[in-house]
Protein backbone atom coordinates (compact mmCIF):
# COMPACT_ATOMS: atom_id res chain seq x y z
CA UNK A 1 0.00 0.00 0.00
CA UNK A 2 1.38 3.58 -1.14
CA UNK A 3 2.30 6.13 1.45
CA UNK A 4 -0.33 8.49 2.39
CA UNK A 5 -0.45 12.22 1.77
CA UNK A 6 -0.81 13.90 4.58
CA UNK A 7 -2.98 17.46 3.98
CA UNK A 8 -2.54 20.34 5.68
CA UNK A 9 -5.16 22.12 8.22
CA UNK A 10 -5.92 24.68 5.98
CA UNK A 11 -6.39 22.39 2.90
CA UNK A 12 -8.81 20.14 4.49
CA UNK A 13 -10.92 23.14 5.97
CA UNK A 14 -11.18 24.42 2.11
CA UNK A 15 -12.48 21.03 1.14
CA UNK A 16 -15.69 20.22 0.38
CA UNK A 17 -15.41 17.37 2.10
CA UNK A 18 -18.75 15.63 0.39
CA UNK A 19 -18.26 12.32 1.51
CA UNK A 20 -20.63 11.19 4.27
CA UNK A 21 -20.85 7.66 6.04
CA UNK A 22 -24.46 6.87 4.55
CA UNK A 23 -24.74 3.95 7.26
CA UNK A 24 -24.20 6.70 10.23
CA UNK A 25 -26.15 9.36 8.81
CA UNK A 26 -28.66 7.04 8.29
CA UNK A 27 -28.48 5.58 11.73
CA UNK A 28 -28.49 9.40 13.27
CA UNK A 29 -31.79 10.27 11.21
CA UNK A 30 -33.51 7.11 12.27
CA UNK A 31 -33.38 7.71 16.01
CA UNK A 32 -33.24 11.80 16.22
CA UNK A 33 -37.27 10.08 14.35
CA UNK A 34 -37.87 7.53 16.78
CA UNK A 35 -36.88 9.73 19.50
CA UNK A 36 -39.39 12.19 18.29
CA UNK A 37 -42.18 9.75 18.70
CA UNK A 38 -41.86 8.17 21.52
CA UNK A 39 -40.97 11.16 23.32
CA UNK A 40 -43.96 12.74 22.33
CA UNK A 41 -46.04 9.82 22.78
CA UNK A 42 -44.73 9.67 26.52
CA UNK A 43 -45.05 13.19 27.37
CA UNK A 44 -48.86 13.94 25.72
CA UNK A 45 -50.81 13.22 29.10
CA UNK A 46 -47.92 15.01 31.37
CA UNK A 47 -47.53 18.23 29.41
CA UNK A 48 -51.53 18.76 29.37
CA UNK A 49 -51.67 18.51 33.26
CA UNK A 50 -48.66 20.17 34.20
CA UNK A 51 -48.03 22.99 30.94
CA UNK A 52 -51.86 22.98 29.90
CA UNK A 53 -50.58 21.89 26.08
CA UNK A 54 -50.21 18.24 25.69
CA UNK A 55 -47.65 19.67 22.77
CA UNK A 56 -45.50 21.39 25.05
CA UNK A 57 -42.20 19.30 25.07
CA UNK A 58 -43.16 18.23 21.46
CA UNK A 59 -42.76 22.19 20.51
CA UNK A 60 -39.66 22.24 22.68
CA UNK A 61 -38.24 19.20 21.61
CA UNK A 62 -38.62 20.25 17.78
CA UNK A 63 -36.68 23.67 18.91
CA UNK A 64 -33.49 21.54 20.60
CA UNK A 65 -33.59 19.93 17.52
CA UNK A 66 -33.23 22.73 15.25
CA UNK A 67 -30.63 23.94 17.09
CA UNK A 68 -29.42 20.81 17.33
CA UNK A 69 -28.81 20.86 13.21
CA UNK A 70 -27.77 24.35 13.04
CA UNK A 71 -24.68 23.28 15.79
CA UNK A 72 -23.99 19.75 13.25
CA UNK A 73 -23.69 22.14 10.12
CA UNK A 74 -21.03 24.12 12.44
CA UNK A 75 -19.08 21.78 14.00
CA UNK A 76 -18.87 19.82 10.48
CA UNK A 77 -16.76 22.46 9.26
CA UNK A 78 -14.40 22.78 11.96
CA UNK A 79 -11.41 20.68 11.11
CA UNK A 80 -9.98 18.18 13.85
CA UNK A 81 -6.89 20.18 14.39
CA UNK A 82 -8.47 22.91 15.77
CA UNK A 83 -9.79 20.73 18.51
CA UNK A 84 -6.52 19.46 18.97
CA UNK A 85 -5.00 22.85 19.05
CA UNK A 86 -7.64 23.96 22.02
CA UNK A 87 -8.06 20.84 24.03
CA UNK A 88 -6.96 22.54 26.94
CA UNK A 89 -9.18 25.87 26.36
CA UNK A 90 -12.31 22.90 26.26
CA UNK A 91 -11.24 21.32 29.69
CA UNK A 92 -11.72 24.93 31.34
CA UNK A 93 -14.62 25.56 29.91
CA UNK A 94 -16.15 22.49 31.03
CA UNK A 95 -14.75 22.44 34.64
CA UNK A 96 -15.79 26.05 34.80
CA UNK A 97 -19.46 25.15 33.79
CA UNK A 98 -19.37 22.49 36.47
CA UNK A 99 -18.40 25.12 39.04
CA UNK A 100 -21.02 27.90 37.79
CA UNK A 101 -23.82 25.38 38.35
CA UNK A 102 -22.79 24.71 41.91
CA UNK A 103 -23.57 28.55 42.88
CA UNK A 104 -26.06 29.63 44.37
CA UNK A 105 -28.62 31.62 42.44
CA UNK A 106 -27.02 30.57 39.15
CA UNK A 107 -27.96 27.00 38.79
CA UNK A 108 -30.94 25.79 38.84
CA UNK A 109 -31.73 22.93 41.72
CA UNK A 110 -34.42 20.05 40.29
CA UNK A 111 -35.51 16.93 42.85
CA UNK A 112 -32.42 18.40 45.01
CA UNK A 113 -29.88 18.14 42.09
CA UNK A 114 -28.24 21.39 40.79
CA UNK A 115 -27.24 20.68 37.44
CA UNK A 116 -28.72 22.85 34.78
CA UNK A 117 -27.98 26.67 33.84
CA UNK A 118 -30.92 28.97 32.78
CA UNK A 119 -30.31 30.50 29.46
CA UNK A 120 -33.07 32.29 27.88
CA UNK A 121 -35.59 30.30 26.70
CA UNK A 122 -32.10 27.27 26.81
CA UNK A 123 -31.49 24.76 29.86
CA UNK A 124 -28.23 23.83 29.64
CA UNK A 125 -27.03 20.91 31.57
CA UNK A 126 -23.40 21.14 32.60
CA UNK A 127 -22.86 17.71 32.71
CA UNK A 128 -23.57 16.47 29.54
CA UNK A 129 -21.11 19.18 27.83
CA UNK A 130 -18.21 18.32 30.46
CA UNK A 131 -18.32 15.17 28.83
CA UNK A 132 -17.39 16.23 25.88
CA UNK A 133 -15.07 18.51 27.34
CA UNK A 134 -13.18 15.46 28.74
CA UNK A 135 -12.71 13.69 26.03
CA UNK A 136 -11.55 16.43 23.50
CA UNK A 137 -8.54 16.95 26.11
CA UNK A 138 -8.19 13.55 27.00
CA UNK A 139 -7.38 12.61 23.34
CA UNK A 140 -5.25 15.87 22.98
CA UNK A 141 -3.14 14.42 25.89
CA UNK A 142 -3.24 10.89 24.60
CA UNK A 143 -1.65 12.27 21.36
CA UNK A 144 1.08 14.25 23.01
CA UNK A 145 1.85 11.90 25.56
CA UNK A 146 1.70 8.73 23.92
CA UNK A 147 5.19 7.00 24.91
CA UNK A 148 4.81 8.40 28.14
CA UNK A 149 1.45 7.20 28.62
CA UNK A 150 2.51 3.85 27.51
CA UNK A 151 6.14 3.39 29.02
CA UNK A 152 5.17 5.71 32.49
CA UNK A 153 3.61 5.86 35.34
CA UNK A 154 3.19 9.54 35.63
CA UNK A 155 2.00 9.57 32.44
CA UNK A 156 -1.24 7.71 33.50
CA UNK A 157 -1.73 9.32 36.87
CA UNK A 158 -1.42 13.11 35.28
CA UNK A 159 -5.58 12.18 33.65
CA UNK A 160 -6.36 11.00 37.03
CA UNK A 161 -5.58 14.17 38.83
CA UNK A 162 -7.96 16.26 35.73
CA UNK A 163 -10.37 13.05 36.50
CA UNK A 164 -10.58 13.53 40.13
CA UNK A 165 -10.97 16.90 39.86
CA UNK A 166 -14.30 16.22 37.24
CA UNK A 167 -15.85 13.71 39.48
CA UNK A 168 -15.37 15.82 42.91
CA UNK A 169 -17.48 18.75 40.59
CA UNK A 170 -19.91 16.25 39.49
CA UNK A 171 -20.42 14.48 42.77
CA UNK A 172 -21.30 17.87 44.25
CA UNK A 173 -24.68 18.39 41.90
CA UNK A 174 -24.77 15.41 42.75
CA UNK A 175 -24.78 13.33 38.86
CA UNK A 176 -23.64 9.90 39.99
CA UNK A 177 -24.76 9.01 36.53
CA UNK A 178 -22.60 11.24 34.78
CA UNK A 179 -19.78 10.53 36.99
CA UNK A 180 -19.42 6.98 35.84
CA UNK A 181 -19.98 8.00 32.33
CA UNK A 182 -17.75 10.27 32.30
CA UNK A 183 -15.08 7.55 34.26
CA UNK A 184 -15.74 4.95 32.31
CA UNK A 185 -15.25 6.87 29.22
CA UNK A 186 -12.23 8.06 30.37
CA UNK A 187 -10.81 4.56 31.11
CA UNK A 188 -11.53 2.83 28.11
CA UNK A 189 -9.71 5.68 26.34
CA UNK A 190 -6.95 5.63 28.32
CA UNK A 191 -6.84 1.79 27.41
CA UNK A 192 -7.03 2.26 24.28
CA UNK A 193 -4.16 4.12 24.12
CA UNK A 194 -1.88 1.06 25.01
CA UNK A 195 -1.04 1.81 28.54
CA UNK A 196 0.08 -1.00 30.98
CA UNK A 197 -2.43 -3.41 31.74
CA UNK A 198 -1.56 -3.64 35.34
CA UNK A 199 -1.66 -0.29 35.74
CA UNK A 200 -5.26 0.07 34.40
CA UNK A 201 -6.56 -2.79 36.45
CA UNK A 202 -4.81 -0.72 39.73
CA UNK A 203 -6.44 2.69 38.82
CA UNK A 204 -9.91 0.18 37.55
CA UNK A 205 -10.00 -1.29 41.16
CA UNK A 206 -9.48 2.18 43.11
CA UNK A 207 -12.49 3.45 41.13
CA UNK A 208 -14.49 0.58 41.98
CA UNK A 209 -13.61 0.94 45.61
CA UNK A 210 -14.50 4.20 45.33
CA UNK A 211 -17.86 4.21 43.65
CA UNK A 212 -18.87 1.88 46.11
CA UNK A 213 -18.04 4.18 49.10
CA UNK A 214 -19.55 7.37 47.06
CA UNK A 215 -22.49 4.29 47.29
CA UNK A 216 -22.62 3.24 50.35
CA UNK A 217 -22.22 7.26 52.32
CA UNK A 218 -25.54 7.78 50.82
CA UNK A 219 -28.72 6.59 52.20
CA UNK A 220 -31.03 7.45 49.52
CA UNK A 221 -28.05 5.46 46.84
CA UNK A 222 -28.49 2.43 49.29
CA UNK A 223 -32.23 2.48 49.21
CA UNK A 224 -31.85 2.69 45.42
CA UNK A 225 -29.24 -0.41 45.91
CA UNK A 226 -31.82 -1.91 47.79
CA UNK A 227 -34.57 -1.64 45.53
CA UNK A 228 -33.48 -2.75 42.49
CA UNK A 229 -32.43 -6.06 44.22
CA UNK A 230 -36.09 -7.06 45.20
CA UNK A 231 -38.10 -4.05 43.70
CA UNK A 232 -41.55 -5.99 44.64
CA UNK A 233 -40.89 -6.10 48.28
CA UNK A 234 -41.63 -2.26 48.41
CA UNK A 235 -43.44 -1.81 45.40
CA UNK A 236 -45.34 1.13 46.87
CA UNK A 237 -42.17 3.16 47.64
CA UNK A 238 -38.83 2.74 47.29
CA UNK A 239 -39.70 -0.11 44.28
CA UNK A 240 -42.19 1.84 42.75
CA UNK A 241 -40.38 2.90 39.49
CA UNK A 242 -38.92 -0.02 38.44
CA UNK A 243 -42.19 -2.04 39.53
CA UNK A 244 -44.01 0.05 37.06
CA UNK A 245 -41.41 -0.04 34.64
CA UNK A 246 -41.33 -3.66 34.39
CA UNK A 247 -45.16 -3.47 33.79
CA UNK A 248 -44.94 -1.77 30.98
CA UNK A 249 -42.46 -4.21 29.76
CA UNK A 250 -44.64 -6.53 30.10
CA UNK A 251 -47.91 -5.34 28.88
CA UNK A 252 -45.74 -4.77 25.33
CA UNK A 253 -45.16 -8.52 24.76
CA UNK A 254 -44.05 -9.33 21.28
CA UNK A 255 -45.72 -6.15 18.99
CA UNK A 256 -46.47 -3.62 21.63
CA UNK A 257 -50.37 -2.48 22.40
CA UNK A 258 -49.64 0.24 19.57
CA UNK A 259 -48.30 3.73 19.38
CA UNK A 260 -50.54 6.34 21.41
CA UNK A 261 -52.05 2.90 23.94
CA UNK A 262 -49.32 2.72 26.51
CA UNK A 263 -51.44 2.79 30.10
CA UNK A 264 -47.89 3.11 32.21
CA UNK A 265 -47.34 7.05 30.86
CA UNK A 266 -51.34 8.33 32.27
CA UNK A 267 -48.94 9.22 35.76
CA UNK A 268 -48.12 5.11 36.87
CA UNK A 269 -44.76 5.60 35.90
CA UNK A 270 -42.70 8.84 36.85
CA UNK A 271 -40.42 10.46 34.31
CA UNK A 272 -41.82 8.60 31.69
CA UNK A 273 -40.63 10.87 28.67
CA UNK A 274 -37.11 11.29 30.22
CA UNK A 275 -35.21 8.69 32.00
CA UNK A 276 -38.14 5.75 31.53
CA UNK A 277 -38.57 6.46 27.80
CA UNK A 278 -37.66 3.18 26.81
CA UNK A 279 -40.47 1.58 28.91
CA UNK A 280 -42.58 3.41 27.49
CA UNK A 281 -41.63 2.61 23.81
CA UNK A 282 -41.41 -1.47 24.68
CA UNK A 283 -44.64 -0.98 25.78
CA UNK A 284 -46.18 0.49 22.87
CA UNK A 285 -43.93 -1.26 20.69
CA UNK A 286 -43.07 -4.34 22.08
CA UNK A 287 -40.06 -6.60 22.30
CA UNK A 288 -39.57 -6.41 18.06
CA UNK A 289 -39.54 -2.38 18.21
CA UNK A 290 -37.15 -2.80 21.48
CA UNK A 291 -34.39 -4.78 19.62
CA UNK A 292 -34.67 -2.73 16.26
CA UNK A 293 -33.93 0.19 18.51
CA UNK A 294 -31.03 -1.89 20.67
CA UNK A 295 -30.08 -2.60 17.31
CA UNK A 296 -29.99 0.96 15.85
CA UNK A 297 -27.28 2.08 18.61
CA UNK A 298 -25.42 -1.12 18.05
CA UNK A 299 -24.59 -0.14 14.48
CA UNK A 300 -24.35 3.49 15.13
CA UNK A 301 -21.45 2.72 18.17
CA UNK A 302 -19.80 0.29 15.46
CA UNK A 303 -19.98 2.38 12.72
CA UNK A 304 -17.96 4.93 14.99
CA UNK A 305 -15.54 2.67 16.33
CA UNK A 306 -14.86 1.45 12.52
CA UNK A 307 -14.29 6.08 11.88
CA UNK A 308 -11.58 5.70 14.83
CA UNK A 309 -10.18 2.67 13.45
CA UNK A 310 -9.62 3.89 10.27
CA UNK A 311 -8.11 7.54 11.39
CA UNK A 312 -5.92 5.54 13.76
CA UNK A 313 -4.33 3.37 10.60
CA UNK A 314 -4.56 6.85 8.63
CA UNK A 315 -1.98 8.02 11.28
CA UNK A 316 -4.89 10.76 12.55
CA UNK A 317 -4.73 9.62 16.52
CA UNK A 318 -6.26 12.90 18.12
CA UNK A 319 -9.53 11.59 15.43
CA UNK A 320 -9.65 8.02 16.34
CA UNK A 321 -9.35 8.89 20.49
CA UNK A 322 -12.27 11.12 20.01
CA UNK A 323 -14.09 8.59 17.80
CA UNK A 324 -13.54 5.58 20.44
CA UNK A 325 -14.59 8.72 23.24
CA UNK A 326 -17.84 9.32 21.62
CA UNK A 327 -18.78 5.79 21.01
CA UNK A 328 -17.53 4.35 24.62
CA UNK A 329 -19.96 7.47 26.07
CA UNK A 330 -22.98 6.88 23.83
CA UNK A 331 -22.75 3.13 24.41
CA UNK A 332 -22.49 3.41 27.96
CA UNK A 333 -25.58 5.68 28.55
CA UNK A 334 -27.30 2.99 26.29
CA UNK A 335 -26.53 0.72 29.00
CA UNK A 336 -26.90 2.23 31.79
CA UNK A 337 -30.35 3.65 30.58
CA UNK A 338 -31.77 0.56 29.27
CA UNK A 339 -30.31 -1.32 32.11
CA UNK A 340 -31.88 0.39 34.29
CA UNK A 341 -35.59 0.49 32.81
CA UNK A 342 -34.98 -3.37 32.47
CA UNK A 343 -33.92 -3.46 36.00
CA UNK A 344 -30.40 -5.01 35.34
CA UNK A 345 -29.17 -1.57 37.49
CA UNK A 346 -30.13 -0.03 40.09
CA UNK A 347 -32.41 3.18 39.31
CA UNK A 348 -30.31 6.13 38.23
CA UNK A 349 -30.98 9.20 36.25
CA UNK A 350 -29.31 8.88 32.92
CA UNK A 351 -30.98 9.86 29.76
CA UNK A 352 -31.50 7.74 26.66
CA UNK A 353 -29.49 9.45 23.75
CA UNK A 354 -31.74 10.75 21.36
CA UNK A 355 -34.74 9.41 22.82
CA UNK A 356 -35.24 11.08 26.12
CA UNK A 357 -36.23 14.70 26.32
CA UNK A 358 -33.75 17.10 27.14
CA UNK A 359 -32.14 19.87 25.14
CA UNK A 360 -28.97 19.21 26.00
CA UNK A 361 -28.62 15.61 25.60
CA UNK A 362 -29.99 15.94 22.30
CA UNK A 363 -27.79 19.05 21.22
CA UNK A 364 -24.50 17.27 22.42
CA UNK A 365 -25.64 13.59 20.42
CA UNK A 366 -26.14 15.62 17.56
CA UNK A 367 -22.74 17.51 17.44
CA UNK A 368 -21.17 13.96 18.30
CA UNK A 369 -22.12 12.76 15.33
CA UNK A 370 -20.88 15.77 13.03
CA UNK A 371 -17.72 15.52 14.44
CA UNK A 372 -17.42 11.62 13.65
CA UNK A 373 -18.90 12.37 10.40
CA UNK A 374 -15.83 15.19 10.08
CA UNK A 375 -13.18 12.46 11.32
CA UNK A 376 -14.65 9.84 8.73
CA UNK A 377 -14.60 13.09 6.22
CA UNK A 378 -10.99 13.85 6.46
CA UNK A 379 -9.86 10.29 6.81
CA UNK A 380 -11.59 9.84 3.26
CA UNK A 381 -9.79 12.86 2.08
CA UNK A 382 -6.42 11.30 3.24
CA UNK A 383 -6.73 8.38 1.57
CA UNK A 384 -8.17 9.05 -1.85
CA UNK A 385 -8.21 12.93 -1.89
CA UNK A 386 -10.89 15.49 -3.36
CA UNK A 387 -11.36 15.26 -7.49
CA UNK A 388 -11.84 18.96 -7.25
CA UNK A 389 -9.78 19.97 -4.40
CA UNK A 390 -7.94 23.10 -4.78
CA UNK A 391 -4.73 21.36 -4.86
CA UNK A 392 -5.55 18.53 -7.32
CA UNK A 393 -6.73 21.66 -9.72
CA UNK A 394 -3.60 24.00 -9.35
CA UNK A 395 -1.51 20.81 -9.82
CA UNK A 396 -3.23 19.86 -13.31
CA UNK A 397 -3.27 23.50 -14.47
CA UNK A 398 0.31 23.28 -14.44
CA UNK A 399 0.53 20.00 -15.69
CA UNK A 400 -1.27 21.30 -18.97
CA UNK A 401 0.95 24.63 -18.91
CA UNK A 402 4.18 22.48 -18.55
CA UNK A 403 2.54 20.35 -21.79
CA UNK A 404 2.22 23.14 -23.90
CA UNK A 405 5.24 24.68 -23.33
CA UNK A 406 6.80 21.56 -24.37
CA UNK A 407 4.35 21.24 -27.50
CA UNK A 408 5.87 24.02 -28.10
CA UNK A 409 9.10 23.86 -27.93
CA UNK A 410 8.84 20.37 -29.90
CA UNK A 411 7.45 22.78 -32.88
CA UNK A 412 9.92 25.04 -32.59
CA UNK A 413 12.95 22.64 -32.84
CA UNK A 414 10.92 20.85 -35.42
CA UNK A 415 11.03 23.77 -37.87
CA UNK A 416 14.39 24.91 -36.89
CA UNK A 417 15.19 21.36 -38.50
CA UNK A 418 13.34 22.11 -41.85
């Protein structure tokens, strides 16, 4: 295989970069639609008591989502290096969103959790943009660090400081949630990034110790702990949410009682068009629609992992980190959601990516995808280059120039001959 040619910056940033991953695009589309329904089919009966409209968080949702487009069409057109260039500038601004939620009169304090900022008719949740503040530096420092990441031990404990730092903001809110997110993410990145396997499983075990005290100092996590290991021996109280969860679960069967029929959402099941979403779809749609939508994020987190594959052989590492970033996040909120709708966790407030409402969440899924669409972009553009690129076009204007200079000269000599 020939050498590639690398691009610069600029070059790429002038390209029209018109390849798209069709599969990915395709996957995005289908979900950002079958978020849209089932949201809206959740949240009917609950925005017509509480907001008077039963299209109230249909309206709103439609709103995050054109802003949601407007941000892809931007961030598609911001080349990778400039994220590289500002990874630290991104790590600031997401710790300092963190700490601007935690004061008083700023952020805005929901079921005794202060995690969202009021801006305008916007509620921005800090958490789910220090995220993706983590991983754009994390990947920045992967990249610059790489032998010493993979030959030293400081070079692994220097993320755990920035880490520790991230969780002791997050755990103030509190967002367990997003803290293991956010850590797991982290890890798998870091792993990915060849460091010493005994030093992972060290840090992996202090975590887990750790989690489980951040568990175990709460009484309200421990009742959640509790719950979710016999839900039906409280079902009136502490089990009531994942009781009613599992109902709807069950009423769905094999083909759902139909889009519009789910009983669970008329006020038996609480948050039913945010963190219980999926309940509400398997109910309505059954087991089938369940594993076409399991199956939906199970292609889209491949088809990402295959974009940071394919930088990584291109030689584009910053790319591929943020690639494996976005898909290690995505796929664990998956889990963590679904699991714990199914009851395989314990009850936790995570939202469904694309699915659950929430302006943020759907914002930040949305601008994921543009930038792996950008990475798979420019790792096309490596390999085969742009027919019409600027470059390509200089290079066979002079080509043809050089031609007929020689055409020339050829006629010249040719009749000084005569």
């Amino acid at each position: 295989m020939g050498a590639v040619t690398r691009k610069k910056p600029a070059a790429l940033m002038s390209m029209p970069l018109r390849h798209f991953d069709q599969v990915l695009v395709g996957c995005g589309l289908a979900l950002i639609v079958i978020g849209f329904i089932a949201m809206s089919s959740a949240s009917i009966e609950f925005a017509a008591e509480k907001y008077g409209s039963p299209f109230f968080h249909v309206l709103r949702y439609l709103f995050h989502l054109s802003l949601a487009l407007v941000g892809c069409l931007v961030v598609y057109r911001i080349p990778m290096s400039f994220w590289q260039r500002t990874d630290w500038f991104w790590l600031l601004v997401g710790l300092g969103l963190l700490l601007l939620v935690l004061i008083p009169g700023v952020g805005r304090e929901v079921n005794g959790s202060r995690r969202w900022l009021s801006l305008g008719p916007l509620t921005l949740q800090s958490s789910e943009l220090a995220k993706v503040c983590v991983i754009i530096y994390l990947a920045g420092y992967l990249v610059r660090r790489q032998g010493e990441v993979r030959e030293q031990w400081r070079g692994f404990v220097k993320p755990m400081a920035v880490l520790f730092l991230v969780t002791l903001l997050l755990m103030l809110e509190p967002d367990f949630g997003a803290t293991v997110v956010t850590l797991g993410t982290a890890f798998g990145m870091i792993f990915l990034a060849g460091v010493r396997l005994w030093q992972f499983c060290l840090v992996i075990l202090a975590a887990l110790a750790a989690l489980v005290i951040l568990v175990v100092s709460e009484p309200y996590r421990m009742q959640r702990l509790t719950a979710f290991t016999d839900p039906w021996a409280d079902q009136f109280n502490s089990g009531y949410q994942l009781t009613q969860s599992l109902i709807a679960f069950g009423r769905g069967e094999w083909f759902g009682v139909g889009l519009g029929n789910s009983i669970q959402k008329l006020f038996y099941l609480p948050e039913s068009h945010t963190d219980f979403v999926f309940a509400i779809y398997a109910e309505e749609f059954g087991f089938v629609g369940a594993m076409v939508l399991i199956g939906l994020f199970a292609l889209l987190v491949v088809r990402i992992l295959q974009a940071g594959r394919t930088a990584e052989k291109l030689g584009q590492l910053f790319g591929a980190y943020i690639a494996y970033g976005i898909a290690l996040m995505l796929s664990g909120q998956v889990f963590i959601n679904i699991g714990v709708n199914t009851g395989l966790l314990p009850t936790k407030g995570l939202t469904l990516p694309f699915l659950s409402y929430g302006g943020s969440s759907l914002i930040v899924c949305c601008a994921l995808l543009a930038v792996v669409l950008r990475i798979n972009a420019e790792s096309y553009e490596l390999l085969h280059g742009t027919k019409n690129s600027p470059a390509k076009t200089a290079k066979k204007k002079t080509a043809k120039r050089e031609t007929s200079a020689l055409e020339e000269l050829g006629a010249m000599s040719g009749g000084r001959g005569q």
